[in-house]
N, C-alpha and C. Protein backbone atom coordinates (compact mmCIF):
# COMPACT_ATOMS: atom_id res chain seq x y z
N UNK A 1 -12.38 -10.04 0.86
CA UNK A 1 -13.00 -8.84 1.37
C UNK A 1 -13.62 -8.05 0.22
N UNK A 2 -14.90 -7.79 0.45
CA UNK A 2 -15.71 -6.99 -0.65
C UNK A 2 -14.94 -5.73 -0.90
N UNK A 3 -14.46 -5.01 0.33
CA UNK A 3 -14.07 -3.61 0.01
C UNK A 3 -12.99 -3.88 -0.98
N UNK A 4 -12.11 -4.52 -1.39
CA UNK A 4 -10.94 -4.15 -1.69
C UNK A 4 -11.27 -4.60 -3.59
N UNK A 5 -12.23 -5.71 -3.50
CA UNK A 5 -12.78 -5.49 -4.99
C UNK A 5 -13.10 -4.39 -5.45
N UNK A 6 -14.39 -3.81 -4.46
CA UNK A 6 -15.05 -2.50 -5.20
C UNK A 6 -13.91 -1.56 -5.29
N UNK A 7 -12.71 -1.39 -4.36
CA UNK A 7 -11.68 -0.57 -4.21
C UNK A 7 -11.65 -0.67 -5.64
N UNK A 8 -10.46 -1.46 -6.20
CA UNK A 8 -10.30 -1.94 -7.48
C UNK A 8 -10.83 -1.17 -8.53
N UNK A 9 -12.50 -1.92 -8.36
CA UNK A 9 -13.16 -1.32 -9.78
C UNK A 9 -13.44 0.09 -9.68
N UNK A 10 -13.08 0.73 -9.04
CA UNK A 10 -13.29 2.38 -9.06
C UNK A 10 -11.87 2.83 -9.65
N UNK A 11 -12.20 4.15 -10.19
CA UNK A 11 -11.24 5.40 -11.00
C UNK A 11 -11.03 5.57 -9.83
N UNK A 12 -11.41 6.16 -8.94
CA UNK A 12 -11.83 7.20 -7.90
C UNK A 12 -11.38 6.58 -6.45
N UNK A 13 -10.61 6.74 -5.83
CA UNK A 13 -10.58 6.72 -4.10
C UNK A 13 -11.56 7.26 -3.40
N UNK A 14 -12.31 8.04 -4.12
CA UNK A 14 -13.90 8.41 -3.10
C UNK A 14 -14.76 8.02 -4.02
N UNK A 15 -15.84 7.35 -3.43
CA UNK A 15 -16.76 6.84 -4.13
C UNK A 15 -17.33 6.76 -2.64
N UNK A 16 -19.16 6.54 -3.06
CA UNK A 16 -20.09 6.55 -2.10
C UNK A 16 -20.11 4.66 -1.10
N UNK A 17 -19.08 4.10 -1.70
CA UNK A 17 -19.57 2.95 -1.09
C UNK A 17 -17.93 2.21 -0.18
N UNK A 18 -17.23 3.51 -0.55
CA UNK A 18 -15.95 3.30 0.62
C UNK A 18 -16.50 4.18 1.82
N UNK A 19 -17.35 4.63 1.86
CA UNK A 19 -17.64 5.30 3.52
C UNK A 19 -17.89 3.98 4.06
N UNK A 20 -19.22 3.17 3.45
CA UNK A 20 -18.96 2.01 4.37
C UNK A 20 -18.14 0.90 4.63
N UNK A 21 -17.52 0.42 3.50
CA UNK A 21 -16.05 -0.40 3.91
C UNK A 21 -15.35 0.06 4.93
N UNK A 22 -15.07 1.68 5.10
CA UNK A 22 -14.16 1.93 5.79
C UNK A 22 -14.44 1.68 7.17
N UNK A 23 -16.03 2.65 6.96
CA UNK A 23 -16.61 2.07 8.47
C UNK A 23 -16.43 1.05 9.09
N UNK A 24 -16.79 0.03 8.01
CA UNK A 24 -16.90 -1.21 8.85
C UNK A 24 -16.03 -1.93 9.39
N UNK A 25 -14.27 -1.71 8.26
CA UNK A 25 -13.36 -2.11 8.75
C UNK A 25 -12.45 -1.12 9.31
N UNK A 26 -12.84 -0.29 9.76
CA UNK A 26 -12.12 0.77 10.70
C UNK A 26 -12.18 0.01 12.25
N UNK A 27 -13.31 -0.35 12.48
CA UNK A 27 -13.56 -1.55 13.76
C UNK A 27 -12.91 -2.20 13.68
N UNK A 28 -12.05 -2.57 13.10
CA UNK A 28 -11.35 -4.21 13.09
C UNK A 28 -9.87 -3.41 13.82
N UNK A 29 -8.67 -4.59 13.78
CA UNK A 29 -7.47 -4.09 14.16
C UNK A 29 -6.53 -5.31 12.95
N UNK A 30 -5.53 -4.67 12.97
CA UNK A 30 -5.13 -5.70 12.40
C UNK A 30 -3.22 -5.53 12.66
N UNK A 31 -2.41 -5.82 12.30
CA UNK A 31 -1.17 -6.56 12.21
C UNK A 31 -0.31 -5.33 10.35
N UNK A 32 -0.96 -6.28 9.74
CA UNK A 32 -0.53 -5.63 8.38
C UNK A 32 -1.39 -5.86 7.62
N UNK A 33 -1.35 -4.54 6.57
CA UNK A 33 -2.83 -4.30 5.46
C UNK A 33 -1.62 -4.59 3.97
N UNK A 34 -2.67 -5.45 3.77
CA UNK A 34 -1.94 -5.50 2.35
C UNK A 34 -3.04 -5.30 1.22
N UNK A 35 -3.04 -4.45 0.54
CA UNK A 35 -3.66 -3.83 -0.28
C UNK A 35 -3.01 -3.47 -2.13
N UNK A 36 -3.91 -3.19 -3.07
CA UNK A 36 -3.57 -3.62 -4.38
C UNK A 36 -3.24 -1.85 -4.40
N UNK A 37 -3.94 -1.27 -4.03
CA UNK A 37 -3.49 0.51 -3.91
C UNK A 37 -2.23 0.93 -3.62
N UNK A 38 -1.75 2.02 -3.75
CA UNK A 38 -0.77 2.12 -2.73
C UNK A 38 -0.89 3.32 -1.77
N UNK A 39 -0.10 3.83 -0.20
CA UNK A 39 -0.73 4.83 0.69
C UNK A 39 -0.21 6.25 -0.50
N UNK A 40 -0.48 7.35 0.23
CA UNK A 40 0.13 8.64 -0.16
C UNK A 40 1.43 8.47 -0.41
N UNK A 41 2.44 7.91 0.37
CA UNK A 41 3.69 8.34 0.26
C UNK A 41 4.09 7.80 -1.37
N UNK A 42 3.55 6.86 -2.02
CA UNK A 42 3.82 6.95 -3.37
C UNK A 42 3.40 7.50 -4.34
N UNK A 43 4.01 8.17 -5.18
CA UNK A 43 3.67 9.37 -6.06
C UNK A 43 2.43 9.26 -6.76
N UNK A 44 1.81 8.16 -6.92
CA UNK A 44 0.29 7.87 -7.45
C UNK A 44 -0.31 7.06 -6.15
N UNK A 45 -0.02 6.96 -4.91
CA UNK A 45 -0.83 6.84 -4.17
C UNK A 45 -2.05 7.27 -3.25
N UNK A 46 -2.83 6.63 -2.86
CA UNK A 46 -3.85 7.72 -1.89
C UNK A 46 -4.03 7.83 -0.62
N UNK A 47 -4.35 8.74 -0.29
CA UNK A 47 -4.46 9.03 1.22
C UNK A 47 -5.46 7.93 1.76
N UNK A 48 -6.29 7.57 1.16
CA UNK A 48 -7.72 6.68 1.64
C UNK A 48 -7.23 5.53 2.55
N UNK A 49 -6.00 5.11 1.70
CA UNK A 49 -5.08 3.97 2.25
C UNK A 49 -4.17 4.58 3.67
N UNK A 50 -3.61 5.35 3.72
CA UNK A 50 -3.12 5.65 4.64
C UNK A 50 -4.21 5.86 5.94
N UNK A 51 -5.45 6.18 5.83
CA UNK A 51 -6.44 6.43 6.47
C UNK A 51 -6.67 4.75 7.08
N UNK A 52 -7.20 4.40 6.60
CA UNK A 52 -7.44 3.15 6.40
C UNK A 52 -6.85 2.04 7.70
N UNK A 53 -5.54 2.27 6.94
CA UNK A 53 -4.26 2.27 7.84
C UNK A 53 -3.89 2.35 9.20
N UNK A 54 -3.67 3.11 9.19
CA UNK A 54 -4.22 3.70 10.67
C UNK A 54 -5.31 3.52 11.57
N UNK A 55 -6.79 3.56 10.97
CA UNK A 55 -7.96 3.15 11.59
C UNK A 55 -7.37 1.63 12.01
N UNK A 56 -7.06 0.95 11.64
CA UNK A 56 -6.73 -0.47 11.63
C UNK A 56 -5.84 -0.74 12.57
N UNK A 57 -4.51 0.02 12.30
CA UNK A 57 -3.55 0.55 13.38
C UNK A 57 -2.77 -0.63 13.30
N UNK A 58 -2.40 -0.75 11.65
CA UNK A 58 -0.98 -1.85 11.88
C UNK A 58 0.40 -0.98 11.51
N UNK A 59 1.08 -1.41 11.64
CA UNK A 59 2.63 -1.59 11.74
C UNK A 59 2.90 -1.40 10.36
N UNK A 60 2.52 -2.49 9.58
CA UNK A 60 3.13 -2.42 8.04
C UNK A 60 1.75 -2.16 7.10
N UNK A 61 2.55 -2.12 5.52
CA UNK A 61 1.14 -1.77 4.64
C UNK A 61 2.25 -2.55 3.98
N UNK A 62 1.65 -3.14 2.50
CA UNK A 62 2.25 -3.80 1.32
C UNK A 62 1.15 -3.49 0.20
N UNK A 63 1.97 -3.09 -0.95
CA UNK A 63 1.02 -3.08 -1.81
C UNK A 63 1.63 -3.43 -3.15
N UNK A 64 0.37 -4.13 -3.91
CA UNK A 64 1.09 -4.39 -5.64
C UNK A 64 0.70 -3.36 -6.39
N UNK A 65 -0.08 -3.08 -7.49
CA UNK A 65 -0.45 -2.14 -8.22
C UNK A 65 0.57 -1.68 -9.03
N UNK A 66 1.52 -1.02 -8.29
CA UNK A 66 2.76 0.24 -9.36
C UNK A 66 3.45 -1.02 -9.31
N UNK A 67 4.04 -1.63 -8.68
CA UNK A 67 5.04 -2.62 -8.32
C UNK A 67 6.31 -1.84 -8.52
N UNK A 68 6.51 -1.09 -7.89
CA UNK A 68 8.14 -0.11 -7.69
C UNK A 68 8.17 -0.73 -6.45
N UNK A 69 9.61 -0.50 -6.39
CA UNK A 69 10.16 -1.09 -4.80
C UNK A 69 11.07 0.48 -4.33
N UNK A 70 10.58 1.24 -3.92
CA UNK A 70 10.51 2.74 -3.12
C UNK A 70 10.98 2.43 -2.03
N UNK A 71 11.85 3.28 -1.55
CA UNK A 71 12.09 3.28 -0.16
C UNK A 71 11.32 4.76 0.37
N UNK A 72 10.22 4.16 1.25
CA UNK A 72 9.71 4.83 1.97
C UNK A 72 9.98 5.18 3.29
N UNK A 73 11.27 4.76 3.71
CA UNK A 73 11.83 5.25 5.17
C UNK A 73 11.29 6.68 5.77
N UNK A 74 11.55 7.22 4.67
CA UNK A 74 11.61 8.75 5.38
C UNK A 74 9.90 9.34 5.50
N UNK A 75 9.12 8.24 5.26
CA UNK A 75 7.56 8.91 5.37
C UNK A 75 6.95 8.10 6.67
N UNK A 76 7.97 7.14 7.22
CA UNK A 76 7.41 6.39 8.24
C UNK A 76 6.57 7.12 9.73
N UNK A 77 7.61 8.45 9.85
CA UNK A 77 6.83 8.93 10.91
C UNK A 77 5.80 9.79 10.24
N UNK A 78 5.47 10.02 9.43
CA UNK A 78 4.37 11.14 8.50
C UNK A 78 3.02 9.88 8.68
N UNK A 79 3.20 8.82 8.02
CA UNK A 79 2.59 7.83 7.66
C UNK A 79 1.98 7.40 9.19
N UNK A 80 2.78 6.92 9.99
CA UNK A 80 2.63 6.02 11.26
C UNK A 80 2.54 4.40 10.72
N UNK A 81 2.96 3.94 9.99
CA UNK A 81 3.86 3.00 9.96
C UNK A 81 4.38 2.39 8.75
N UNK A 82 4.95 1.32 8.48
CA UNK A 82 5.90 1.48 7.22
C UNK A 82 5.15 0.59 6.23
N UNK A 83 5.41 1.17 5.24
CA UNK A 83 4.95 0.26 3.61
C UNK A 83 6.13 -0.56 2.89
N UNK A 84 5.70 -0.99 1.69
CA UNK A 84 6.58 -1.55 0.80
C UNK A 84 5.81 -1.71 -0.46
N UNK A 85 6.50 -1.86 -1.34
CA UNK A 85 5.79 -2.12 -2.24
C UNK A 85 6.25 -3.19 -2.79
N UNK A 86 5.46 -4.52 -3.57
CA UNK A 86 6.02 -5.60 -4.20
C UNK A 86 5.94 -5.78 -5.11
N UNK A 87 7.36 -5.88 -6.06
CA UNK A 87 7.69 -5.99 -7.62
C UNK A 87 6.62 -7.50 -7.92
N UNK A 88 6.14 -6.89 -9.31
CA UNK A 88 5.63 -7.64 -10.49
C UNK A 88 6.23 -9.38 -10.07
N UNK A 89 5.08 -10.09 -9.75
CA UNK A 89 5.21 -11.69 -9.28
C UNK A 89 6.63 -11.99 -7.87
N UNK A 90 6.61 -10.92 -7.53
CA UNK A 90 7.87 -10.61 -6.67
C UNK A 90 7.56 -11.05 -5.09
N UNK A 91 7.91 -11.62 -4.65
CA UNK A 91 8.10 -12.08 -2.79
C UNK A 91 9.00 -11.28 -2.12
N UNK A 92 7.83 -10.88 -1.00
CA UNK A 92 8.72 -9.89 0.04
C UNK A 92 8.28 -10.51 1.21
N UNK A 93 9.31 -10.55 2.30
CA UNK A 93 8.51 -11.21 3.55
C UNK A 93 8.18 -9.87 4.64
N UNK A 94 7.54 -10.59 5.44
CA UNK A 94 7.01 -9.72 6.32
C UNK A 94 7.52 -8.35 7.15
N UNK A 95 9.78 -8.45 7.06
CA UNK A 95 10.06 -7.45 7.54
C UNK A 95 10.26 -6.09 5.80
N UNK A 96 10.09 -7.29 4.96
CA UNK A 96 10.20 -5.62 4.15
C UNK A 96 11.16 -6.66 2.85
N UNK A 97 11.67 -7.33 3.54
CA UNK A 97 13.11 -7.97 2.70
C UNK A 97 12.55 -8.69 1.19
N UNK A 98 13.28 -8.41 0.16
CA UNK A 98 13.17 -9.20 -1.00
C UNK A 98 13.00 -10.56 -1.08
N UNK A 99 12.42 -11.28 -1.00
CA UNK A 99 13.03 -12.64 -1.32
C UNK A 99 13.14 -13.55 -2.81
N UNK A 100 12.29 -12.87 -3.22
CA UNK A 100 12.24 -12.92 -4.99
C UNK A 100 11.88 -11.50 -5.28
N UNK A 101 13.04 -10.95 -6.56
CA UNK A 101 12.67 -9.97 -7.19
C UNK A 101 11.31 -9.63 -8.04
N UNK A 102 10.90 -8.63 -8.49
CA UNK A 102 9.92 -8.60 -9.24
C UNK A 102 10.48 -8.92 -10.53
N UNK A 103 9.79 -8.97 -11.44
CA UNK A 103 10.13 -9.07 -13.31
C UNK A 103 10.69 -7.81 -13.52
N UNK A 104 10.10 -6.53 -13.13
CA UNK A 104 10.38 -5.06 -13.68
C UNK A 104 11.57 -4.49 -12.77
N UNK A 105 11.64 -5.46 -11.69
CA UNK A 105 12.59 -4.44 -10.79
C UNK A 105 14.39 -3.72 -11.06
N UNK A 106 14.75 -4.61 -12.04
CA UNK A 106 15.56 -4.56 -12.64
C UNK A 106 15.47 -2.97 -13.73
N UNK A 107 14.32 -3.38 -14.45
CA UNK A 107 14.32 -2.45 -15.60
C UNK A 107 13.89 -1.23 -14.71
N UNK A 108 13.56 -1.23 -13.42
CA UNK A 108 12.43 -0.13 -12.81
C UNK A 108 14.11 0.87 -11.84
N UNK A 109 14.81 0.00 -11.91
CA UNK A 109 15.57 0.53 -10.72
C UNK A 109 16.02 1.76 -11.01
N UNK A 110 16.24 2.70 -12.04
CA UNK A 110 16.50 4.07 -11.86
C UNK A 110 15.45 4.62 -11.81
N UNK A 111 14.38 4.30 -12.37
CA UNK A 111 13.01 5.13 -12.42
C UNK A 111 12.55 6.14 -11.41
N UNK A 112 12.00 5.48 -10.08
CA UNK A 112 11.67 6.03 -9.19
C UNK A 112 12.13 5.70 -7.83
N UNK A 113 13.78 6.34 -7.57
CA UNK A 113 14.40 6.06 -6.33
C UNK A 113 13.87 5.92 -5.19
N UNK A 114 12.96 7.27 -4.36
CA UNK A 114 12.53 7.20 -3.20
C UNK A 114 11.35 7.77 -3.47
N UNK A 115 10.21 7.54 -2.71
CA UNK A 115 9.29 8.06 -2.49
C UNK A 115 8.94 10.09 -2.47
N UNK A 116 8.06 10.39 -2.60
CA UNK A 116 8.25 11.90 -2.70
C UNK A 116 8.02 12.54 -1.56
């Protein structure tokens, strides 16, 4: 998907050329967004994603980028539906569950307990 490159190469969550990604995949529906960003509920995340999200109208989000493993429980009804995040070369399956740790998750685990 083009959008999620240009996502990428931007500083910026607004830029002139996510109006149309969003557009275009705001039409779609989907299941689960898995994305390199992460939504709002993580402390360097963005709303664009949570937007996004929603337009789409899945259930779950997954994202790499920070690779913290956050428990975002408590943003599920804020959000409208649940995330995760997946540790550094780390496997998570589809309900959320670990199945391989990340590399950092170990060193990461006091860092950033829950989401803000």
């Amino acid at each position: 998907m083009g959008a999620w490159s240009t996502w990428q190469a931007c500083a910026s969550p607004v830029w002139a050329g996510f109006s149309a990604d969003h557009t275009s995949l705001s039409k779609l529906r989907a299941d689960v967004l898995v994305s390199h960003e992460a939504p709002s509920a993580h402390p360097h995340g963005f709303e664009a994603i949570d937007e996004l999200a929603r337009s789409l109208q899945v259930s779950k989000t997954f994202h790499g980028h920070h690779h913290d493993q956050l428990d975002y429980s408590a943003e599920r009804t804020r959000l409208g539906f649940e995330t995760f995040g997946v540790g550094l070369r780390g496997i998570t399956d589809l309900d959320g569950q670990i199945i391989q740790a990340g590399e950092l998750d170990s060193a990461r685990a006091g860092r950033l307990k829950r989401s803000r």
